[in-house]
Protein backbone atom coordinates (compact mmCIF):
# COMPACT_ATOMS: atom_id res chain seq x y z
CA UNK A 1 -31.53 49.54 17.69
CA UNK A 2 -28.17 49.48 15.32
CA UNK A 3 -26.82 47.01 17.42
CA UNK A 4 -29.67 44.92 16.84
CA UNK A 5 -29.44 44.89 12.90
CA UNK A 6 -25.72 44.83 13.32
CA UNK A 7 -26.02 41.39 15.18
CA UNK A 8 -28.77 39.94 13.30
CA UNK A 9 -26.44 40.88 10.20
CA UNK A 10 -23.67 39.23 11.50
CA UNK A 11 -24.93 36.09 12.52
CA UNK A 12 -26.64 36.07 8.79
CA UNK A 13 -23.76 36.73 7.26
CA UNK A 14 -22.24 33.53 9.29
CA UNK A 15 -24.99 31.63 8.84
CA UNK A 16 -24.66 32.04 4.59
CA UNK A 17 -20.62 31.16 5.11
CA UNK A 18 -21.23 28.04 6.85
CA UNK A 19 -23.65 26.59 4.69
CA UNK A 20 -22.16 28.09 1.87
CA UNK A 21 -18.52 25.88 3.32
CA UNK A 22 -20.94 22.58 4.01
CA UNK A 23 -22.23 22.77 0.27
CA UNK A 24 -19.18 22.60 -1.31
CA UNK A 25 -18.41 19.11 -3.10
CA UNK A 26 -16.23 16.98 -0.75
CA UNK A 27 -13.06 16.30 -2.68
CA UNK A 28 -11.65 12.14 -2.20
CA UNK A 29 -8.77 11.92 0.20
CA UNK A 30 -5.83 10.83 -2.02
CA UNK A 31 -4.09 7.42 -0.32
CA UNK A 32 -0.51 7.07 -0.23
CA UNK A 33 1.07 4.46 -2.15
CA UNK A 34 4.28 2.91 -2.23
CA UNK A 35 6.34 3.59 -5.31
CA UNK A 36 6.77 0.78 -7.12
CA UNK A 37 8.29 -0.81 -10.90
CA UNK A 38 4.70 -1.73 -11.28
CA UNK A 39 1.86 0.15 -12.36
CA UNK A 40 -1.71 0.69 -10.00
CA UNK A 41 -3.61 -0.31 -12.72
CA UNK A 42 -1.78 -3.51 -12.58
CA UNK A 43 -4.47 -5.78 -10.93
CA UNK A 44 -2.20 -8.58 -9.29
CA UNK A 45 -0.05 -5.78 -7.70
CA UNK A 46 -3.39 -3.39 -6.02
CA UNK A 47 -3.57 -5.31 -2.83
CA UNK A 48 -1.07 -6.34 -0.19
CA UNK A 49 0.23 -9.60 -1.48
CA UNK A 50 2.44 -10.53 -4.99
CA UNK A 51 0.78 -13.76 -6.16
CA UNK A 52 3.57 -13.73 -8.88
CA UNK A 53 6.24 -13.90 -6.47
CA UNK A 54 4.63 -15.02 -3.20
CA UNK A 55 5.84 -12.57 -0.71
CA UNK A 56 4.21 -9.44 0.60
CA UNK A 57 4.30 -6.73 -2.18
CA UNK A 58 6.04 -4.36 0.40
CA UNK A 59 9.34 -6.57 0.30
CA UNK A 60 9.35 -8.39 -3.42
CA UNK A 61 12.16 -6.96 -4.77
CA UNK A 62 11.21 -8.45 -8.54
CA UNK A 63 8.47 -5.62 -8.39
CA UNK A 64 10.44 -2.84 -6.72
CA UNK A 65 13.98 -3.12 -7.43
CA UNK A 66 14.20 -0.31 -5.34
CA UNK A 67 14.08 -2.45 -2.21
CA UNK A 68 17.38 -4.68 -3.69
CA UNK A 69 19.82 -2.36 -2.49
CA UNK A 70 18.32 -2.98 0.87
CA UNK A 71 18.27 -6.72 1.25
CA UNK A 72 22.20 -6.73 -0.24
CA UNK A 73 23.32 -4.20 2.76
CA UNK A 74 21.36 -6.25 5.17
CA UNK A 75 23.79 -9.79 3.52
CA UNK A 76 19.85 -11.16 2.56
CA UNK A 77 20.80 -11.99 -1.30
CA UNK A 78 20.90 -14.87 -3.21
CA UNK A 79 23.49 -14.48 -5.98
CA UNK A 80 22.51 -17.26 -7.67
CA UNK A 81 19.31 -16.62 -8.63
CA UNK A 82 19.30 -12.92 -8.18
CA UNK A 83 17.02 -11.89 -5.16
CA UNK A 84 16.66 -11.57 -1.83
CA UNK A 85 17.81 -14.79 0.51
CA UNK A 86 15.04 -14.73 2.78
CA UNK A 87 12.76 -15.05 -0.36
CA UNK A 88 14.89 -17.71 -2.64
CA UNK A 89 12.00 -20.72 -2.44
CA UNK A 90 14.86 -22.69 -4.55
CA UNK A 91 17.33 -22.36 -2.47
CA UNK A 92 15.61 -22.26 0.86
CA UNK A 93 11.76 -24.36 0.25
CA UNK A 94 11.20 -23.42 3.91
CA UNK A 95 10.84 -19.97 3.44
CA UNK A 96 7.89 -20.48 1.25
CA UNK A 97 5.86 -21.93 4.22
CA UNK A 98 6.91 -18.70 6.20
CA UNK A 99 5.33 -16.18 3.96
CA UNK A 100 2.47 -18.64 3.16
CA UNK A 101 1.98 -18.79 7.27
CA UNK A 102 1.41 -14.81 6.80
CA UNK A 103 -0.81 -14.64 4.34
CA UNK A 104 -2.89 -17.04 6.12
CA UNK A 105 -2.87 -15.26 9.25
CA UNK A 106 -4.22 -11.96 6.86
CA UNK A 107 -6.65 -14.10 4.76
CA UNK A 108 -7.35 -17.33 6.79
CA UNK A 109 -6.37 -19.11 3.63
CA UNK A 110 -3.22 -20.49 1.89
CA UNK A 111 -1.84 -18.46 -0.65
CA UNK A 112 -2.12 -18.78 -4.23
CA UNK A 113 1.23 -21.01 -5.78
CA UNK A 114 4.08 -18.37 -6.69
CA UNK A 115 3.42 -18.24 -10.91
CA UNK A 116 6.95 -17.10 -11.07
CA UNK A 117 9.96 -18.41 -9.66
């Protein structure tokens, strides 16, 4: 008869843990961001494009100059006007198109007009 109360103490005992377990508050997953120059709370820089700059945020090097050192190695800079080739609209008008053709692909829209050049 021990046995019994032994058991039914047990599984009692693991019944109070696991609901004890499922009633604790669920804490938010924290997301991974990219470090950038600019702040989160920034609202033009929370999502995946730069409307400043029209490029992806993950390569605009005027909001990360971490990424500069990068695009010089790879021989993609513009000396002239100080970022990366591949992203130089004055130089090179037709790269404009090619980053507009992504974030139409993303969007199904054209982008909004660089505000900076």
């Amino acid at each position: 008869m021990r046995s019994v109360y032994t058991s039914i103490g047990c599984f009692g005992l693991l019944a109070v843990v696991i609901f004890a377990i499922g009633c604790q508050p669920k804490t938010p997953e924290k997301k991974s961001t990219e470090s950038t120059t600019k702040t989160v709370a920034d609202p033009l820089h929370e999502g995946w494009w730069c409307p400043e700059h029209g490029v992806p945020e993950n390569v605009c090097t005027r909001c990360n100059d971490g990424l500069t050192a990068g695009f010089k190695e790879k021989g993609d800079w513009c000396e002239k006007h100080n970022l990366p080739d591949s992203q130089c609209f004055i130089c090179h008008p037709e790269n404009e198109a090619k980053f507009a053709k992504l974030y139409e692909a993303k969007y199904g829209e054209q982008p909004p007009k660089p505000t900076e050049n």
